[in-house]
N, C-alpha and C. Protein backbone atom coordinates (compact mmCIF):
# COMPACT_ATOMS: atom_id res chain seq x y z
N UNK A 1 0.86 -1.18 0.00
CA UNK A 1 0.00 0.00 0.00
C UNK A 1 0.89 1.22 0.00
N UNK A 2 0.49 2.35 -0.90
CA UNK A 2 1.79 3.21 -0.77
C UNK A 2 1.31 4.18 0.34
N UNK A 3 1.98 5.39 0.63
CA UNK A 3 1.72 6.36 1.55
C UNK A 3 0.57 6.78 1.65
N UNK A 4 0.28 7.26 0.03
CA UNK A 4 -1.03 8.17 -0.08
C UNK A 4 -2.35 7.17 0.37
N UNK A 5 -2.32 5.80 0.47
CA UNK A 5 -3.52 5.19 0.48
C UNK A 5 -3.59 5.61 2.21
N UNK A 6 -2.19 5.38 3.11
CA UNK A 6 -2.55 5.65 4.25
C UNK A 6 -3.06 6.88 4.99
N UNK A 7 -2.48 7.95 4.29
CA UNK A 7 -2.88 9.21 5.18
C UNK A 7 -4.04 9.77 3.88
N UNK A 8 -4.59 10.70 4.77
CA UNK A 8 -5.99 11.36 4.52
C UNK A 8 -5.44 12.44 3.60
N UNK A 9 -6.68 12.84 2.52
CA UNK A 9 -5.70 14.14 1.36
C UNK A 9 -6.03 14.77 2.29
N UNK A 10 -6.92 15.55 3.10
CA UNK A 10 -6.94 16.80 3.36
C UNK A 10 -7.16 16.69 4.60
N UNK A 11 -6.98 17.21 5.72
CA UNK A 11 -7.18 17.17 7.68
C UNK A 11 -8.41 18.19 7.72
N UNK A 12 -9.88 17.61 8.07
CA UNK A 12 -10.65 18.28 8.10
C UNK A 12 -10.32 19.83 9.52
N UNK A 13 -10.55 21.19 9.42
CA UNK A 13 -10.20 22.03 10.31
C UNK A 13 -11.31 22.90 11.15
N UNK A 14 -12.34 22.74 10.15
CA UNK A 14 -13.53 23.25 10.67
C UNK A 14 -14.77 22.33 11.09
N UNK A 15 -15.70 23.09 12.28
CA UNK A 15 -16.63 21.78 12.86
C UNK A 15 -17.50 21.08 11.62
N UNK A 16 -18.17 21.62 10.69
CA UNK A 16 -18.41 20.90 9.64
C UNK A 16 -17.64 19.99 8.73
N UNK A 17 -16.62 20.07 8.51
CA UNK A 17 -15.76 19.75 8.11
C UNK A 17 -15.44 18.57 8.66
N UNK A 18 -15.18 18.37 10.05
CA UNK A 18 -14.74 17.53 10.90
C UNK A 18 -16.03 16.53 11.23
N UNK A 19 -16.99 16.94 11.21
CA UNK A 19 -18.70 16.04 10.70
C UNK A 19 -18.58 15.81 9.75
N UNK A 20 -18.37 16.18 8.80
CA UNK A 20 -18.49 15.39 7.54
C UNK A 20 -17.43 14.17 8.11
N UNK A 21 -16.20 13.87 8.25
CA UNK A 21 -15.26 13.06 8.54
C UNK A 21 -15.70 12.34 9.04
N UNK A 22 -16.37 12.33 10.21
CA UNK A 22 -16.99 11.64 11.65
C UNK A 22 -18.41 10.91 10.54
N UNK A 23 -18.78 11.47 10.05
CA UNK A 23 -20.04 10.83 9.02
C UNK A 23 -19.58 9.61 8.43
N UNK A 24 -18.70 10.04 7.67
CA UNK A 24 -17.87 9.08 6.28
C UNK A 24 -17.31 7.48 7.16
N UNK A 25 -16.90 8.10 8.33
CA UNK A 25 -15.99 7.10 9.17
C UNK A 25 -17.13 6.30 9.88
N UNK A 26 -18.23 7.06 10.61
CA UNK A 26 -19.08 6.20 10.83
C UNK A 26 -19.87 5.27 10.38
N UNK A 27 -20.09 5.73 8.77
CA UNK A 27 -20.83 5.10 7.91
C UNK A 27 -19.74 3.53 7.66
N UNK A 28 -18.72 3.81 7.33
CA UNK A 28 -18.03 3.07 6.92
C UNK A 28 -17.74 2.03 7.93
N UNK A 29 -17.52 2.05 9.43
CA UNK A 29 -18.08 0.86 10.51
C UNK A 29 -19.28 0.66 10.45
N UNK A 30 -20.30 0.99 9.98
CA UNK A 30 -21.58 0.40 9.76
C UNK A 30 -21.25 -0.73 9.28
N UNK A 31 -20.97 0.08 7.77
CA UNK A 31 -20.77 -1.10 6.41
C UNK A 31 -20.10 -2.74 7.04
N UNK A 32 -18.71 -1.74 7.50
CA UNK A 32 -18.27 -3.18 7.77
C UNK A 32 -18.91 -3.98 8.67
N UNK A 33 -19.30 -3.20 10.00
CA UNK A 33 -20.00 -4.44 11.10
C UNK A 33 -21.50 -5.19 10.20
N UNK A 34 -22.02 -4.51 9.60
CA UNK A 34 -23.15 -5.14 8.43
C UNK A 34 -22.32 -6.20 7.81
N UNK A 35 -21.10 -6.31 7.21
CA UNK A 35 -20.69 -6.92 6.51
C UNK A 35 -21.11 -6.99 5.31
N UNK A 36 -21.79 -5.56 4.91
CA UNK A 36 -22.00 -5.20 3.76
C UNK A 36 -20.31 -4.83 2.58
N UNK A 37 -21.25 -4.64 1.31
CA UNK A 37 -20.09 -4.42 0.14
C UNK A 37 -19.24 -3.11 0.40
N UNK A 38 -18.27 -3.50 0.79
CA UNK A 38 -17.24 -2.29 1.33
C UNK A 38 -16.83 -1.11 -0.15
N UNK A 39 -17.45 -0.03 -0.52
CA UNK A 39 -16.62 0.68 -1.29
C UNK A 39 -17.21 2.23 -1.47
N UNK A 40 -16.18 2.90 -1.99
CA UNK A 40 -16.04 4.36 -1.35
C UNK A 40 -17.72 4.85 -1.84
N UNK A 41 -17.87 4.21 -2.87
CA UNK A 41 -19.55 4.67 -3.50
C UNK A 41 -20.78 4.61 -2.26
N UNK A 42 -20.21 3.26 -1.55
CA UNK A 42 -21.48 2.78 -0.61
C UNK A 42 -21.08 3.85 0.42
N UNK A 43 -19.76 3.78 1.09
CA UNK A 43 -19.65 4.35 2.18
C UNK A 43 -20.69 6.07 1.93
N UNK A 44 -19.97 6.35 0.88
CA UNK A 44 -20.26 8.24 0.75
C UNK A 44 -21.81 8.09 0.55
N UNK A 45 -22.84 7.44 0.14
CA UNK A 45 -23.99 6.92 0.04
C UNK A 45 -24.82 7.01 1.18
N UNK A 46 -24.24 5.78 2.26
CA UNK A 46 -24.61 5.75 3.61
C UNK A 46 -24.14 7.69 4.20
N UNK A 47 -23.51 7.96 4.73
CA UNK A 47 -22.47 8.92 5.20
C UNK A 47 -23.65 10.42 4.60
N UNK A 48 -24.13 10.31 3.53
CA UNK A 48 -25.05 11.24 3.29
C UNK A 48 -23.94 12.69 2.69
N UNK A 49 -23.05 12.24 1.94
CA UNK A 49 -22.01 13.03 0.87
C UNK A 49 -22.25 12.49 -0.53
N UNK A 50 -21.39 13.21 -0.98
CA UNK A 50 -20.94 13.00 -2.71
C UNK A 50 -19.85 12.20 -2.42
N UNK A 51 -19.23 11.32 -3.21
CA UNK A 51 -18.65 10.81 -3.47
C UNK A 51 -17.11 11.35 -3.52
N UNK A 52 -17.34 13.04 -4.24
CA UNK A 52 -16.44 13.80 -4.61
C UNK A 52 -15.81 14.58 -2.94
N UNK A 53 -16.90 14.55 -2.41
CA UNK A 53 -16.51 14.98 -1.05
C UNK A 53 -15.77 14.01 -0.15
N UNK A 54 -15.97 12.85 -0.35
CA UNK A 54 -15.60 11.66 0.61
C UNK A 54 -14.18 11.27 -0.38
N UNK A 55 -13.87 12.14 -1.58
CA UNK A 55 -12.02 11.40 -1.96
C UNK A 55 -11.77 12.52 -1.76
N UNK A 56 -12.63 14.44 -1.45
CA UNK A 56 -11.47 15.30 -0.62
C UNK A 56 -10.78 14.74 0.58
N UNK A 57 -10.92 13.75 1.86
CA UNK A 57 -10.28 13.50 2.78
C UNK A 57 -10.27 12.36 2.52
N UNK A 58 -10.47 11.34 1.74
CA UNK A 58 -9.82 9.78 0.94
C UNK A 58 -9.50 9.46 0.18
N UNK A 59 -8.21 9.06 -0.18
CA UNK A 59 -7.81 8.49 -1.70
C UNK A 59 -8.62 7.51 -2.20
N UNK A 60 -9.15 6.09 -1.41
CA UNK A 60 -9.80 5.16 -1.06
C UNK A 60 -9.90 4.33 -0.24
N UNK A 61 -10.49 3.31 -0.26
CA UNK A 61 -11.09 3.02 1.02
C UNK A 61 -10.28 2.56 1.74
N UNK A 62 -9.02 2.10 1.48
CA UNK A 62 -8.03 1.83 2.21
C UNK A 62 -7.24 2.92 3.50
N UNK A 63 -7.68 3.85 2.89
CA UNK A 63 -7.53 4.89 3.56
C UNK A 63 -8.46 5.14 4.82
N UNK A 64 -9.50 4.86 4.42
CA UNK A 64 -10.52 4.96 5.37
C UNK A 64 -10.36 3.89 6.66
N UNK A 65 -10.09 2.88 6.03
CA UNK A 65 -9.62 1.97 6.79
C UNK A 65 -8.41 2.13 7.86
N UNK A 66 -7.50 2.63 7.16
CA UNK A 66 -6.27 2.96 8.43
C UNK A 66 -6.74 4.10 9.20
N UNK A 67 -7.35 5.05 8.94
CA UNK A 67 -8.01 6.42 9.67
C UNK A 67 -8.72 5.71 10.62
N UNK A 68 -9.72 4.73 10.48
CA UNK A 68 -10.66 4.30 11.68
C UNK A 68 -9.68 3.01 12.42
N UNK A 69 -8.60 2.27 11.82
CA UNK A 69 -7.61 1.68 12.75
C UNK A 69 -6.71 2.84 14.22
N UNK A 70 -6.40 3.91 12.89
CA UNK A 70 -5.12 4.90 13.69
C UNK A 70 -6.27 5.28 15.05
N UNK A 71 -7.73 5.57 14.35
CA UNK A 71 -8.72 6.23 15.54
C UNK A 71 -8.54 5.25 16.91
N UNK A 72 -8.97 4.11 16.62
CA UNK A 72 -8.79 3.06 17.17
C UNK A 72 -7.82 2.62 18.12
N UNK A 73 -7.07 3.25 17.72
CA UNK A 73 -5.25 3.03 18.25
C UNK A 73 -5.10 4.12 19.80
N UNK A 74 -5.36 4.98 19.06
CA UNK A 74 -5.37 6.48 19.76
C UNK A 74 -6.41 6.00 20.86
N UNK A 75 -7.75 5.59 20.73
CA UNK A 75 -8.46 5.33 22.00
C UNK A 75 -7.79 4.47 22.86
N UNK A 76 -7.74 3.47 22.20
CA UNK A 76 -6.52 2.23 23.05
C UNK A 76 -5.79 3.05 24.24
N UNK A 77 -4.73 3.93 23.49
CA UNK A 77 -3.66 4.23 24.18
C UNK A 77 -4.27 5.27 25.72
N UNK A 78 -5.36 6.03 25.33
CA UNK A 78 -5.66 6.89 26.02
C UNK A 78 -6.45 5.81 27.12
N UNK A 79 -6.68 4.93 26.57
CA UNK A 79 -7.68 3.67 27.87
C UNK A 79 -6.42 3.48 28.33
N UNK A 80 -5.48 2.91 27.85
CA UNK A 80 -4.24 1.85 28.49
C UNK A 80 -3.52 3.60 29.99
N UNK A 81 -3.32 4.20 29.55
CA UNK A 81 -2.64 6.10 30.09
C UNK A 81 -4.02 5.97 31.14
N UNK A 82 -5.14 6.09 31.22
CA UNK A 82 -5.93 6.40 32.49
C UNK A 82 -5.89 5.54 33.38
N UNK A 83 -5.42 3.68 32.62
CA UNK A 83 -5.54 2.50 33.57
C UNK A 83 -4.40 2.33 34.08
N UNK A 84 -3.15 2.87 33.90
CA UNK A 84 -2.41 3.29 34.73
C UNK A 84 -2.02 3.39 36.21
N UNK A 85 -3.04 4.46 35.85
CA UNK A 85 -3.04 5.21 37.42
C UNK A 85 -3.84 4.24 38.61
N UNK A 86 -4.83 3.46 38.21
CA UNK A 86 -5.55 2.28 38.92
C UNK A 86 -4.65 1.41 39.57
N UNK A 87 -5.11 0.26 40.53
CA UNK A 87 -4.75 -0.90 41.02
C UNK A 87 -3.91 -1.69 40.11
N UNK A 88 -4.87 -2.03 38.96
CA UNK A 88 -4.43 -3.33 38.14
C UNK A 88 -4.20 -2.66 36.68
N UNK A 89 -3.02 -2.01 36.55
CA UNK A 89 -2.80 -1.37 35.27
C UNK A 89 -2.55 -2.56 34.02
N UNK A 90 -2.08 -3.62 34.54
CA UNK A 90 -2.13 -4.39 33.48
C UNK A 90 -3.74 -5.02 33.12
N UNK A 91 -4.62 -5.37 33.76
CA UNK A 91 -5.68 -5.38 33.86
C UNK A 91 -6.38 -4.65 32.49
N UNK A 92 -6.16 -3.26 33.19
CA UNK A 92 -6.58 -2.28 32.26
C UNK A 92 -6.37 -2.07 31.03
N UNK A 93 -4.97 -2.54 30.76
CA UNK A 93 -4.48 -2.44 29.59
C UNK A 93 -4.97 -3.57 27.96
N UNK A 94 -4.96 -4.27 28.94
CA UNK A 94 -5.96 -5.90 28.13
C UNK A 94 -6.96 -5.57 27.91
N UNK A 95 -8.07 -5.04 28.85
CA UNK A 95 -9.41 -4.37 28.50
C UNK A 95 -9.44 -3.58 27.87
N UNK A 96 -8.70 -2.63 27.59
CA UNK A 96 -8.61 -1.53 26.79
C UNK A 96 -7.84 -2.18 25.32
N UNK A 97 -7.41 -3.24 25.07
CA UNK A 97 -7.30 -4.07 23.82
C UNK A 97 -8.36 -4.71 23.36
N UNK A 98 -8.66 -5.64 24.37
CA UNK A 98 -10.39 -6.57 23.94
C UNK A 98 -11.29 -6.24 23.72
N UNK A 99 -11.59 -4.56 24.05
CA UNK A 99 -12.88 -3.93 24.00
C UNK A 99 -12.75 -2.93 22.48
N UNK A 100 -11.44 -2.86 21.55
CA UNK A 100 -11.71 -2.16 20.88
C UNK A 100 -13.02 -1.85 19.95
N UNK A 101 -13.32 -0.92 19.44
CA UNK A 101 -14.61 -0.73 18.33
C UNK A 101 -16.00 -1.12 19.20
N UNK A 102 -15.48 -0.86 20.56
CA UNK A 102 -16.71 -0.71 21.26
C UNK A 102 -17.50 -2.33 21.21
N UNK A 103 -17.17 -2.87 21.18
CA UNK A 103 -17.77 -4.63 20.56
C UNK A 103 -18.59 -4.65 19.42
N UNK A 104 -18.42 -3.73 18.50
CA UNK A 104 -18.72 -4.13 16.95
C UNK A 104 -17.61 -4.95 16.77
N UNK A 105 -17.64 -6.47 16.58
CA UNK A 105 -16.78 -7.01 16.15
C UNK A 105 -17.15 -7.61 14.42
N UNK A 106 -17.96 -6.98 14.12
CA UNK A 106 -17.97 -7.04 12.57
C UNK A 106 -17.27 -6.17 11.96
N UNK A 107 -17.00 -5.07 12.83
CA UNK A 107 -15.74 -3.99 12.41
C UNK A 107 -15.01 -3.94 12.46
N UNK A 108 -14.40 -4.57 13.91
CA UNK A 108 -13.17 -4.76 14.00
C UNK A 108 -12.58 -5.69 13.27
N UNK A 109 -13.34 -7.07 12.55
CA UNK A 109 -12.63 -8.09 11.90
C UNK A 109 -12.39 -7.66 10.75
N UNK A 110 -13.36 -6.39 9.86
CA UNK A 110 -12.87 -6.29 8.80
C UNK A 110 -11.97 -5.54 8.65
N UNK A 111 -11.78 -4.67 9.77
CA UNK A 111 -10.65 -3.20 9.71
C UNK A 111 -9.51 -4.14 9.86
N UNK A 112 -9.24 -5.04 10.60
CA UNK A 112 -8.01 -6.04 11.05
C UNK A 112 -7.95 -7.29 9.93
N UNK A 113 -8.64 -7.97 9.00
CA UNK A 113 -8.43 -8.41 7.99
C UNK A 113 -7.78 -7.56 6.70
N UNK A 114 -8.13 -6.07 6.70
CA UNK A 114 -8.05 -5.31 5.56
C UNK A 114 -6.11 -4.93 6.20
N UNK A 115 -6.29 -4.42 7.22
CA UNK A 115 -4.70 -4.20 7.76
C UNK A 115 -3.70 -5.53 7.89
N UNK A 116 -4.31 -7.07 7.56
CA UNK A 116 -2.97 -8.01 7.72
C UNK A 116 -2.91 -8.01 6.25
N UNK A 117 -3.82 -7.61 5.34
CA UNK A 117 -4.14 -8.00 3.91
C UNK A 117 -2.48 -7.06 3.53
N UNK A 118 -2.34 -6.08 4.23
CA UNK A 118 -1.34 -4.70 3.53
C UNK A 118 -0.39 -5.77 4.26
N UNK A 119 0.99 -5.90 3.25
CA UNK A 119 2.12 -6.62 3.67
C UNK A 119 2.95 -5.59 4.85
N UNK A 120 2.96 -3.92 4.59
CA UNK A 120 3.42 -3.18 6.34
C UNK A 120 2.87 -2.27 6.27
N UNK A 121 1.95 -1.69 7.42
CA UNK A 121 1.47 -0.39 7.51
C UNK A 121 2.98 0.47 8.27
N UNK A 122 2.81 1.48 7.72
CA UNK A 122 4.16 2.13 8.08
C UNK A 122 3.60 2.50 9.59
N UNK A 123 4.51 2.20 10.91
CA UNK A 123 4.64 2.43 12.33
C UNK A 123 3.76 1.58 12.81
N UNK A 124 3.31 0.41 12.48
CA UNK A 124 2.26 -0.38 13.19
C UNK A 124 3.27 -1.36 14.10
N UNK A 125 4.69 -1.58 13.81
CA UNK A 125 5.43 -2.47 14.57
C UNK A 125 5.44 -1.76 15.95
N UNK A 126 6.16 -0.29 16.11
CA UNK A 126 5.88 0.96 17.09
C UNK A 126 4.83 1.08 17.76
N UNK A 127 3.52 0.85 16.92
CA UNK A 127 2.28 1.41 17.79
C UNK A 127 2.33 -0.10 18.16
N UNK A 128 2.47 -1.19 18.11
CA UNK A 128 2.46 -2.42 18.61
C UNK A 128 3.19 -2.09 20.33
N UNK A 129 4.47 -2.01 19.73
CA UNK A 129 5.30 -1.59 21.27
C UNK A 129 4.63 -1.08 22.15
N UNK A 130 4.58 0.09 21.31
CA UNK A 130 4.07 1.35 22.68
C UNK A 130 2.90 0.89 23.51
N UNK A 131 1.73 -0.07 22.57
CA UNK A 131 0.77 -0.42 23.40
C UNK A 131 1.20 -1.18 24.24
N UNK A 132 2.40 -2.28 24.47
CA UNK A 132 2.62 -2.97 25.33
C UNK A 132 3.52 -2.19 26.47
N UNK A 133 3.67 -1.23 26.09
CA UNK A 133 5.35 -0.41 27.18
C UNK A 133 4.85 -0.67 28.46
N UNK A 134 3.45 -0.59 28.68
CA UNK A 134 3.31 -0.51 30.18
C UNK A 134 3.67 -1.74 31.16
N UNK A 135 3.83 -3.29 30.23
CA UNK A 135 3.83 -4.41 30.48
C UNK A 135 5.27 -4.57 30.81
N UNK A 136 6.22 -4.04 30.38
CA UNK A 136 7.76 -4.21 30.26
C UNK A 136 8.16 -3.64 31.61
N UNK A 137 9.28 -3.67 32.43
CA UNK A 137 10.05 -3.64 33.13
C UNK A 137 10.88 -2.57 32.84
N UNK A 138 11.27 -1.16 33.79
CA UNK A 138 11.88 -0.99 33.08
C UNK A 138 13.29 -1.65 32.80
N UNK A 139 14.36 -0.69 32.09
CA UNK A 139 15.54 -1.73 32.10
C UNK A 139 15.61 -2.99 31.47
N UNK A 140 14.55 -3.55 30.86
CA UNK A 140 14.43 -4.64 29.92
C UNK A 140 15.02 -4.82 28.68
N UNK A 141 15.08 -5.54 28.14
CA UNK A 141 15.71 -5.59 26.70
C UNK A 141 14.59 -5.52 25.92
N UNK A 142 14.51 -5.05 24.76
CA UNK A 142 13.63 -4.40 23.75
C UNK A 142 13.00 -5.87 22.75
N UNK A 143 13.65 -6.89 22.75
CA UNK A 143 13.01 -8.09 22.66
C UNK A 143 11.91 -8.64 23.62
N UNK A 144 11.81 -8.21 24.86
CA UNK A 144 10.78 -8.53 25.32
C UNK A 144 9.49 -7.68 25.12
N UNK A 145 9.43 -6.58 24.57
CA UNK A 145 8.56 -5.63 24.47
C UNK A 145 7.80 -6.31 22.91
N UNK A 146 8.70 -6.81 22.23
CA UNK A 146 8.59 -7.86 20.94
C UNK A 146 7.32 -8.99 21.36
N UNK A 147 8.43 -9.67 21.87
CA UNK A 147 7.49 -10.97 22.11
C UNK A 147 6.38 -10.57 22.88
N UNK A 148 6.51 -10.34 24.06
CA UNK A 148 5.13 -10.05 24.66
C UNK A 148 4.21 -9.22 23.66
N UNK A 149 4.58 -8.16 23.32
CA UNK A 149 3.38 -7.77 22.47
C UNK A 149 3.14 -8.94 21.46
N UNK A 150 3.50 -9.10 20.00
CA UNK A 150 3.25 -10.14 19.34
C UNK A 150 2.40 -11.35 19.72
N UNK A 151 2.70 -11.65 21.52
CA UNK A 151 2.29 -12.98 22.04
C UNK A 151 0.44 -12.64 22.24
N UNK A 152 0.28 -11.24 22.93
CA UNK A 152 -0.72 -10.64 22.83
C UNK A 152 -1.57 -10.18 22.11
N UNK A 153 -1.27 -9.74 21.24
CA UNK A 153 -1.78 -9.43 19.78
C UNK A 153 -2.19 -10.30 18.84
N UNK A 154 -1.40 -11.81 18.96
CA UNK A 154 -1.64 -12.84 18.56
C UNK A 154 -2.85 -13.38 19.07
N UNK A 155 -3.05 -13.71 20.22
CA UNK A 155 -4.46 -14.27 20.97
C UNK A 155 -5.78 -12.95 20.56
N UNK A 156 -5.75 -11.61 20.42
CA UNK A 156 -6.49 -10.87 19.89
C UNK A 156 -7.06 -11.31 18.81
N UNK A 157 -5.97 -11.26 17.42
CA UNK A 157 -6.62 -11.15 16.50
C UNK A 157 -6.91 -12.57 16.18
N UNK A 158 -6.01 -13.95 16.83
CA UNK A 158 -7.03 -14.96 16.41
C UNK A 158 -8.49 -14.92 17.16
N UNK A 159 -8.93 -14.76 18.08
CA UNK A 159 -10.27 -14.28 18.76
C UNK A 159 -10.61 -13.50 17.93
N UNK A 160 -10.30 -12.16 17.07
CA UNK A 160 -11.33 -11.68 16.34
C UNK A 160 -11.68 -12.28 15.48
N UNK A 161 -10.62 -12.50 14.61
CA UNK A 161 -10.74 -13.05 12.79
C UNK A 161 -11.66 -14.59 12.91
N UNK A 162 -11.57 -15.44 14.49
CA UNK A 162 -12.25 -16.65 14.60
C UNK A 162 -13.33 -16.48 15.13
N UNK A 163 -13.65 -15.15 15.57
CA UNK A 163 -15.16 -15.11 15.95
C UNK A 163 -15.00 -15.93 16.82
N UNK A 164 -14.47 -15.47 17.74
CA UNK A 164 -14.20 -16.65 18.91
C UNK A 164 -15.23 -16.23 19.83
N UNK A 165 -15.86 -17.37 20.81
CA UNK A 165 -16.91 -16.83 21.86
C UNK A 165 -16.41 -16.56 23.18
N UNK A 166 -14.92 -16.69 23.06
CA UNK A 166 -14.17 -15.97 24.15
C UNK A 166 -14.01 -14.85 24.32
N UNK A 167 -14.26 -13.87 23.17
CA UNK A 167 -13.73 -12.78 22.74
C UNK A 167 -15.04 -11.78 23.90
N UNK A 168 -14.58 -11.23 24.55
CA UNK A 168 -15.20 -10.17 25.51
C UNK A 168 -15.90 -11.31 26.94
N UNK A 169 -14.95 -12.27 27.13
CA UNK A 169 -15.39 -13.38 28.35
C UNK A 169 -14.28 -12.36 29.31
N UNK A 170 -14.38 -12.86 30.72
CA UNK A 170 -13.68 -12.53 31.68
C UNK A 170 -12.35 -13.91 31.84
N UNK A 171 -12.63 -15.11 31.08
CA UNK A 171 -11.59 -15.71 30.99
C UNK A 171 -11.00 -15.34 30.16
N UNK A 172 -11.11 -14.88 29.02
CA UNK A 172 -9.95 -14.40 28.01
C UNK A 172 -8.95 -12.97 28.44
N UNK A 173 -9.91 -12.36 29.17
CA UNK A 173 -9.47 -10.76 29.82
C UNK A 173 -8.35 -11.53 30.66
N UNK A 174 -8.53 -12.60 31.71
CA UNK A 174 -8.11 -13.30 32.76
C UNK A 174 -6.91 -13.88 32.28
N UNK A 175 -6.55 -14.92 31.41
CA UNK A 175 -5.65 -15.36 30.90
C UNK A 175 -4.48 -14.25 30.34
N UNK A 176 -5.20 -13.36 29.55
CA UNK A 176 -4.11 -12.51 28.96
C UNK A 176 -3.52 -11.85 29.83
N UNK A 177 -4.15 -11.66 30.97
CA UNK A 177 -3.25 -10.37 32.34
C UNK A 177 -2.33 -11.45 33.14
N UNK A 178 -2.45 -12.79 32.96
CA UNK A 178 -1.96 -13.91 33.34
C UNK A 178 -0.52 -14.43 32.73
N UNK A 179 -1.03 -14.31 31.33
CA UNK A 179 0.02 -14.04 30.66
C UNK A 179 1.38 -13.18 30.75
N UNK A 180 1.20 -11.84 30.68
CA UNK A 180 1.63 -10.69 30.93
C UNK A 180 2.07 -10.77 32.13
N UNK A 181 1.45 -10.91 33.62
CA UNK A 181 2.17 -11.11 34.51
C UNK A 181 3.56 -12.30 34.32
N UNK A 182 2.79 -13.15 33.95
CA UNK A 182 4.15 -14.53 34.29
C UNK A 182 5.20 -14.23 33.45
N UNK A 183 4.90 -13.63 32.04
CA UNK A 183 6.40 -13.26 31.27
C UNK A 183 7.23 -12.35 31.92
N UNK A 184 6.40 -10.99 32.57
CA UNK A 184 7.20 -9.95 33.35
C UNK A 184 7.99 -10.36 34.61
N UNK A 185 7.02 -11.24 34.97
CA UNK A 185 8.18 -11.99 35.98
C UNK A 185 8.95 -12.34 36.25
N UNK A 186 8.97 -13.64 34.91
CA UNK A 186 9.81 -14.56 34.81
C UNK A 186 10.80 -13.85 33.79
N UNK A 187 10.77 -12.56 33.13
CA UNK A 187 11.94 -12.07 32.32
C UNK A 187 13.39 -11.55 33.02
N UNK A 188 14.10 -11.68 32.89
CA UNK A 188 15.33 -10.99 33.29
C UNK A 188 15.87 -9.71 32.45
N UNK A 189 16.41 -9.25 34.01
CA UNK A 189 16.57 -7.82 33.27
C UNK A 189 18.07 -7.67 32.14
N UNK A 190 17.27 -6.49 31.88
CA UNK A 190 18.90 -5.81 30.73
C UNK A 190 20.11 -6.45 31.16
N UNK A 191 20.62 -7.07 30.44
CA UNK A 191 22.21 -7.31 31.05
C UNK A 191 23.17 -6.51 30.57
N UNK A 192 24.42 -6.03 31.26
CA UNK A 192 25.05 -4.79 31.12
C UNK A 192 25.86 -4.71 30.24
């Protein structure tokens, strides 16, 4: 996928402007949690635009797609930053993964099928990390920030893409903070 499919042509600046965006994007998690025919015609259709208005801030729908991932991302991080400050920050941090797209998981499977479909979204290895930083130690070696995320992310998206009936259980929340604990544990630190 080249650049332009990922970022938006134009950054909406004004409140209309920024509704129209919020329209296009909403329409377009409709589509997908419907599991309706994904394309920029339907989306701008639903969304209540022109067509011509919905490729001012999209090249195509691929685009649209990483905009409601990056959105996605950004909530994450701001759930994982408030759960923090709580008891059970790792806790928090899992919930604030399992719960993405609000439990439309007809959205989330297609936004996360359409993103393994792209061979690299540019900074998704990074935003991988960063979502896990809180899990790491500090002083750790940067391979563990690897695996543990990967190990995590892995049990996610097979639960989404399998429509798994684990997916929003308190055993799956349970296991993964289980997880996360016993690797942090059992990791050793930076060696000098």
């Amino acid at each position: 996928m080249s650049d332009s499919a990922v970022e938006a042509r134009r950054r909406p600046r004004q409140a209309r402007s920024k509704a129209t965006v919020d329209a296009i994007l909403e329409a377009a998690t409709r589509i997908l949690e419907a599991g309706e025919t994904f394309t920029t015609n339907h989306v701008a259709e639903r969304a209540g635009v022109s067509v011509g208005t919905l490729y001012q801030y999209f090249p195509d729908k691929a685009a649209i797609v990483q905009t409601l991932a990056a959105r996605e991302r950004a909530r994450q991080r701001m759930a994982i930053r408030e759960g923090l400050d709580g008891e059970e920050p790792d806790r928090a941090a899992i919930r604030a993964m399992l719960t993405a797209f609000d439990g439309r998981e007809g959205a989330r499977r297609a936004i996360l099928a359409q993103i393994l479909r792209t061979p690299t979204v540019p900074g998704m290895g990074d935003q991988i990390d960063l979502g896990v930083a809180p899990f790491i130690k500090a002083g750790e070696r940067p391979v563990h920030a690897f695996v543990l995320s990967r190990a995590i992310m892995g049990v996610v998206r097979a639960a989404v893409m399998e429509n798994s009936p684990l997916l929003g259980t308190q055993d799956l929340e349970d296991a993964l903070v289980r997880l996360v604990r016993g690797y942090r544990d059992a990791s050793p630190k930076r060696s000098k």
